[in-house]
Protein backbone atom coordinates (compact mmCIF):
# COMPACT_ATOMS: atom_id res chain seq x y z
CA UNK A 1 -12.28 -6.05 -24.45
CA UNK A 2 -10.15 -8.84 -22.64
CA UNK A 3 -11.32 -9.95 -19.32
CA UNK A 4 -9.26 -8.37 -16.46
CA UNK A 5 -7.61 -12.17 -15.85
CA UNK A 6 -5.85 -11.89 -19.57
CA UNK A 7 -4.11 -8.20 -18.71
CA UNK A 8 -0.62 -8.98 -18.81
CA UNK A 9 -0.29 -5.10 -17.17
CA UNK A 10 0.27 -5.71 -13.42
CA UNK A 11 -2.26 -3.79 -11.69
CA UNK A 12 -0.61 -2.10 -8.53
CA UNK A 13 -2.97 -0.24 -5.74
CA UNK A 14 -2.04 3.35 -5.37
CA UNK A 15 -2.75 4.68 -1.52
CA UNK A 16 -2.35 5.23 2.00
CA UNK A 17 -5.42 4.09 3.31
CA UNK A 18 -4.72 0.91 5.33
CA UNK A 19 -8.31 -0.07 5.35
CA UNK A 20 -8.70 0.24 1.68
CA UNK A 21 -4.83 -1.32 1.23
CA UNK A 22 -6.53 -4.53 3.20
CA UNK A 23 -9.38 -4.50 1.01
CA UNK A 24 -7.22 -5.02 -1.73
CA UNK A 25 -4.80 -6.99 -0.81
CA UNK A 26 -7.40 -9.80 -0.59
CA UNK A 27 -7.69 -9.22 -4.65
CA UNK A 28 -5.83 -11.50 -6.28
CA UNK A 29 -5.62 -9.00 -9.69
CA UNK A 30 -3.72 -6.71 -7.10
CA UNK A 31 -0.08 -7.49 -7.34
CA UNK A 32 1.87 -4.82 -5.61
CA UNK A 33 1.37 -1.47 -4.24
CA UNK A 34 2.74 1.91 -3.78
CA UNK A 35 1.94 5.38 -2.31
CA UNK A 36 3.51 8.68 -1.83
CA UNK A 37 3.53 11.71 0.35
CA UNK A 38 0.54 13.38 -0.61
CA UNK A 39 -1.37 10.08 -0.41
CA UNK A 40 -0.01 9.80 3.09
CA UNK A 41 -0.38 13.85 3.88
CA UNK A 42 -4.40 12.97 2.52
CA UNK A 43 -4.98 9.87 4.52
CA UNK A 44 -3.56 11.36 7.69
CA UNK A 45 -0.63 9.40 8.39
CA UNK A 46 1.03 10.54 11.56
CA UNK A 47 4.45 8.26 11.64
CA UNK A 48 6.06 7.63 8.55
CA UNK A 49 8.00 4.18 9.63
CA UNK A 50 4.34 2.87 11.85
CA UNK A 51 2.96 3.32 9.02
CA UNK A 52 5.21 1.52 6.57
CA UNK A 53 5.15 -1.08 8.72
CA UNK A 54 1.43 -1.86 8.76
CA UNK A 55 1.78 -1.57 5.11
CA UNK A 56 4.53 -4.55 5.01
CA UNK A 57 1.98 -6.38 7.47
CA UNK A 58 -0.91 -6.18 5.11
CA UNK A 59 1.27 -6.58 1.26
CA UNK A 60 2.90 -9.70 2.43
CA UNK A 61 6.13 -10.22 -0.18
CA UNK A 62 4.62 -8.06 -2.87
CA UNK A 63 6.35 -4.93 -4.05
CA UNK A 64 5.84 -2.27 -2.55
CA UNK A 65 6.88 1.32 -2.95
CA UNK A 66 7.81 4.72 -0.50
CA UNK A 67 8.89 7.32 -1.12
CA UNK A 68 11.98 9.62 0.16
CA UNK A 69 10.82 13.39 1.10
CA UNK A 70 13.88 15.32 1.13
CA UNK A 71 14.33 18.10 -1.55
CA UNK A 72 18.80 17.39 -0.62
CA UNK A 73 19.99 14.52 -1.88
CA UNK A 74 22.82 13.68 0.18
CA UNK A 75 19.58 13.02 3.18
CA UNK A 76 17.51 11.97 -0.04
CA UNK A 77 20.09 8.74 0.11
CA UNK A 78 20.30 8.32 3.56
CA UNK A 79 16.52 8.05 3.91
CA UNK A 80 16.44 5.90 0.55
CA UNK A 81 19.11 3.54 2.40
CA UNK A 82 17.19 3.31 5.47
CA UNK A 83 13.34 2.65 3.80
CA UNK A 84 15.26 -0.27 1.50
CA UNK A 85 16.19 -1.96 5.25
CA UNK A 86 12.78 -2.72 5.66
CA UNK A 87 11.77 -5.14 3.88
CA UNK A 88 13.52 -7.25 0.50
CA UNK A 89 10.36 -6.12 -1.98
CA UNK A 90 10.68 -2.30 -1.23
CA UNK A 91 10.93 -0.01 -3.90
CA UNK A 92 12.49 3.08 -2.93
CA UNK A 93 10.52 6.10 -4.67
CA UNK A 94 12.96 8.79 -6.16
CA UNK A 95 11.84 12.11 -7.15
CA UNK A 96 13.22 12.28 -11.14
CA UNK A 97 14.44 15.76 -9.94
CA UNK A 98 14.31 18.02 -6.54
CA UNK A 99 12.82 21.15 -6.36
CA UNK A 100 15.03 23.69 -7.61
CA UNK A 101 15.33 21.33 -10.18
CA UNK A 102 18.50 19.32 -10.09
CA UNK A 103 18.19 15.78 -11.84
CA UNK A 104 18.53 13.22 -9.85
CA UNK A 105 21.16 11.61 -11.82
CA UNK A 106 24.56 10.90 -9.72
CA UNK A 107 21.70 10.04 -6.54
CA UNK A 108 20.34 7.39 -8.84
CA UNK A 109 23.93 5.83 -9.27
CA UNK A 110 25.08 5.35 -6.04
CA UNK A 111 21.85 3.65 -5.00
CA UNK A 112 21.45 1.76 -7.83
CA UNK A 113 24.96 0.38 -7.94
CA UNK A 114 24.35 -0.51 -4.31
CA UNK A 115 21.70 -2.80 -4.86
CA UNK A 116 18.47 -0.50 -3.90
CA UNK A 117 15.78 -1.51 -5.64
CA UNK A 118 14.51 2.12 -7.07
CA UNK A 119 11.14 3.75 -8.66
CA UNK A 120 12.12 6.55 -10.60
CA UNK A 121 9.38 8.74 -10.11
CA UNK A 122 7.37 12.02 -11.48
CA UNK A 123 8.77 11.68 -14.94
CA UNK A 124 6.63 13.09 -17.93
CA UNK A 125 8.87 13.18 -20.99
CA UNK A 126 10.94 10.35 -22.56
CA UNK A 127 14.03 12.34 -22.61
CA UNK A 128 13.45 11.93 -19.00
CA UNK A 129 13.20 8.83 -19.39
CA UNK A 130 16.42 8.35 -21.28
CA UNK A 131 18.37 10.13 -18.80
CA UNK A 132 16.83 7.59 -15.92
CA UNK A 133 17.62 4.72 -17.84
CA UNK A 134 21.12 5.73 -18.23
CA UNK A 135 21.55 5.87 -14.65
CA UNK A 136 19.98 2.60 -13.73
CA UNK A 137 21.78 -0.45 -12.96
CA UNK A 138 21.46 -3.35 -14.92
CA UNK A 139 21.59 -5.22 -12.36
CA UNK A 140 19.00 -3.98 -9.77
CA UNK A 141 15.36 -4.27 -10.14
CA UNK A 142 13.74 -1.08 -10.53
CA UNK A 143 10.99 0.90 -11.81
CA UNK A 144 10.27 3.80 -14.16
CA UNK A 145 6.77 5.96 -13.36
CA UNK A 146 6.04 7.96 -15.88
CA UNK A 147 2.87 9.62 -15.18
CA UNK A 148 0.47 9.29 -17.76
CA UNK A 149 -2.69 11.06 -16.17
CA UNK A 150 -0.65 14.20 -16.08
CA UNK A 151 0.29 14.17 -19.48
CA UNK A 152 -3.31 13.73 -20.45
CA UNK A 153 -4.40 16.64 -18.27
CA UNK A 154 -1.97 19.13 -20.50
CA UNK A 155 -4.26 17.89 -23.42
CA UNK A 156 -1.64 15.37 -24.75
CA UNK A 157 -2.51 11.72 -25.97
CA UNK A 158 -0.03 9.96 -23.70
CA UNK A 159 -0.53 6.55 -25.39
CA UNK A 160 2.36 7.06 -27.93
CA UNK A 161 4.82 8.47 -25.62
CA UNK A 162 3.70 5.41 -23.05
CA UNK A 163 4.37 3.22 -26.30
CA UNK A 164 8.03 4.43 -27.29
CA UNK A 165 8.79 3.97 -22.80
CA UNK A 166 8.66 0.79 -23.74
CA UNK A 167 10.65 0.23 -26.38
CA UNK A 168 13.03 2.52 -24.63
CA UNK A 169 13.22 0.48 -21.39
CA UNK A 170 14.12 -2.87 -23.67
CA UNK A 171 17.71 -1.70 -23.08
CA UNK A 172 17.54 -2.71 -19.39
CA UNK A 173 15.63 -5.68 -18.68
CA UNK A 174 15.71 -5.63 -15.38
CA UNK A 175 13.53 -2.47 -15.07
CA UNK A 176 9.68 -2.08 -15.51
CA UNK A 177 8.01 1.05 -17.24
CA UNK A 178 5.23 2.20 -14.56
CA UNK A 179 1.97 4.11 -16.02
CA UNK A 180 1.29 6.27 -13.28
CA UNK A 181 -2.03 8.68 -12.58
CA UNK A 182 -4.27 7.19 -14.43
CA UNK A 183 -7.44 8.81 -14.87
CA UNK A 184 -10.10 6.11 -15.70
CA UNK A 185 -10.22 2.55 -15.65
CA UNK A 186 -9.82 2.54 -19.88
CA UNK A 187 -6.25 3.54 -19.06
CA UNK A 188 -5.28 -0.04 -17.67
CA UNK A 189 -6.75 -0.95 -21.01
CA UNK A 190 -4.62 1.74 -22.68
CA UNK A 191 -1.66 0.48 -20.78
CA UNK A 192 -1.60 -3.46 -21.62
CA UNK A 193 -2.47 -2.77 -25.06
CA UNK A 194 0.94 -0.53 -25.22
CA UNK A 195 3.09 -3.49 -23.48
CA UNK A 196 3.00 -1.37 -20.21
CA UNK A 197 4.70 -3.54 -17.43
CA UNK A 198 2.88 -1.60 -14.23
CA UNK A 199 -0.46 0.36 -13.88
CA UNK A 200 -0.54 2.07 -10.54
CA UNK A 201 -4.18 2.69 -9.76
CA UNK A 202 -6.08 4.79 -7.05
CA UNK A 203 -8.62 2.91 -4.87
CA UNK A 204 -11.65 5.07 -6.01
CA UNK A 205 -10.50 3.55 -9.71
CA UNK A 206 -10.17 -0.21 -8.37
CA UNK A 207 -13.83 0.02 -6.92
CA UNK A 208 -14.73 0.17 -10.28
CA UNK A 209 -13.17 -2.86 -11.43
CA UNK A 210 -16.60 -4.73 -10.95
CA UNK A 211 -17.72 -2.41 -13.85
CA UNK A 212 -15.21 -3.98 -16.56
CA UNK A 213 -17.73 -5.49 -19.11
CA UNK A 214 -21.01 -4.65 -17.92
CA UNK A 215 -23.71 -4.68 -20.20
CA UNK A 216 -24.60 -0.76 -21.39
CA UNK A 217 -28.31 -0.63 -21.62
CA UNK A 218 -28.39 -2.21 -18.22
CA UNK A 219 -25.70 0.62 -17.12
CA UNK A 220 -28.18 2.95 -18.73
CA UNK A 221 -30.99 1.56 -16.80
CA UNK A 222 -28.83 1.61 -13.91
CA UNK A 223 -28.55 5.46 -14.51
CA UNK A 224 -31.60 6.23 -15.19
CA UNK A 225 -32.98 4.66 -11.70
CA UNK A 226 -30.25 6.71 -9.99
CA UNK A 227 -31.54 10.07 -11.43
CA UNK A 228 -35.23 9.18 -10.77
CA UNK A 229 -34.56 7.95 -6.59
CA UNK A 230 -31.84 11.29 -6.06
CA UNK A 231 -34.73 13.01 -7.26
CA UNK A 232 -37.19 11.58 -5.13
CA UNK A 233 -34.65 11.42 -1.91
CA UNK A 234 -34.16 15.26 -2.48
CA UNK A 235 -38.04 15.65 -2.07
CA UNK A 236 -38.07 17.90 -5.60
CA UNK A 237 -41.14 18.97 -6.59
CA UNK A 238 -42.36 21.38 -10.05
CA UNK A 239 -46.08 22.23 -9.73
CA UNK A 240 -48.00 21.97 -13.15
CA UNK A 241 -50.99 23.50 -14.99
């Protein structure tokens, strides 16, 4: 196993907590961050720009991501246009497709052609991909999110779809293939030995990064003590002959 300074996978924080976002942003294996709607719904955001702001407060110039919540793209670009104004390393979050569902294709385009940094998100095939790349510019920065975890809960080993993203995403340098909803910490394992650019990772997954190479009879001792206190703390008792 390769120590966590040796993963050439950038390890980006995935949440909406702004306590937690601190927290991490102190963590120098931490190099960019992103969230979502559903993050933000969890963690009780109230004001989608306040919030962005603290965000850009905390991240300092490290990419960060946010995403647009319209299901019509026409106000899909207007809000991607006016999230992109605030601040140079924003990544503008694009759904891959809206609801009904209408690929995202032309929307992709005209932002990308203008210079908006994008993250192509929600993908979880690689003739998704294909069609994403295909709208990209080569001359914008942007991101692909294909998300792994999902593809893994359907029973499928996402490790050699995750592996041919790669190769796919050769054909445009300037854009990074994103591993998104991981499951465990292996899978930031799983994605640098694939040649992964990005990991996006949820903060009850980074507290575990002190885990990474512990030794596993003390983790077994470690369990074993947990067991035996829970047991004592819940005051269980079995009377015997």
């Amino acid at each position: 196993m390769k120590p966590l300074s040796e993963l050439k996978v950038k390890i980006f924080a995935d949440g909406a907590d702004l306590k937690g976002i601190a927290n991490l942003g102190r963590n120098p294996l931490i190099k960019g961050f992103t969230t979502n709607p559903t993050l933000m719904r969890k963690a009780g955001v109230p004001d989608y720009r306040a919030f962005a702001r603290e965000v850009l407060g905390i991240v300092g110039e490290r990419p960060v991501s946010f995403e647009v919540f319209s299901d019509e793209f026409s106000e899909m670009e207007k809000q991607a246009r006016e999230i992109a104004s605030w601040g140079r390393n924003i990544y503008v979050k694009i759904p891959v497709t809206n609801t009904r569902p209408e690929f995202a294709g032309d929307l992709i385009r005209r932002l990308a052609g203008a210079g908006v940094q994008l993250n192509i998100t929600a993908l979880l095939t690689n003739e998704q991909v294909k069609d994403v790349l295909r709208c990209l510019s080569p001359e914008t920065r942007s991101y692909i999110s294909v998300f792994a975890g999902r593809i893994a809960d359907t029973g499928r080993d996402p490790v050699p779809l995750m592996a041919e993203a790669v190769q796919l995403l050769k054909a445009n340098p300037k854009s990074e293939l994103i591993w998104a909803s991981p499951r465990e910490l292996l899978n930031i394992f799983h994605a640098d030995a694939v040649g992964c650019h990005v990991i996006t990772v949820t903060h009850d997954i980074l507290n575990k990064l002190s885990l990474v190479g512990k030794d596993l009879a003390e983790y077994s001792l470690d369990t074993v003590k947990m067991f035996y206190q829970d047991a004592r703390s819940a005051g269980f008792q079995i009377e015997t002959k």
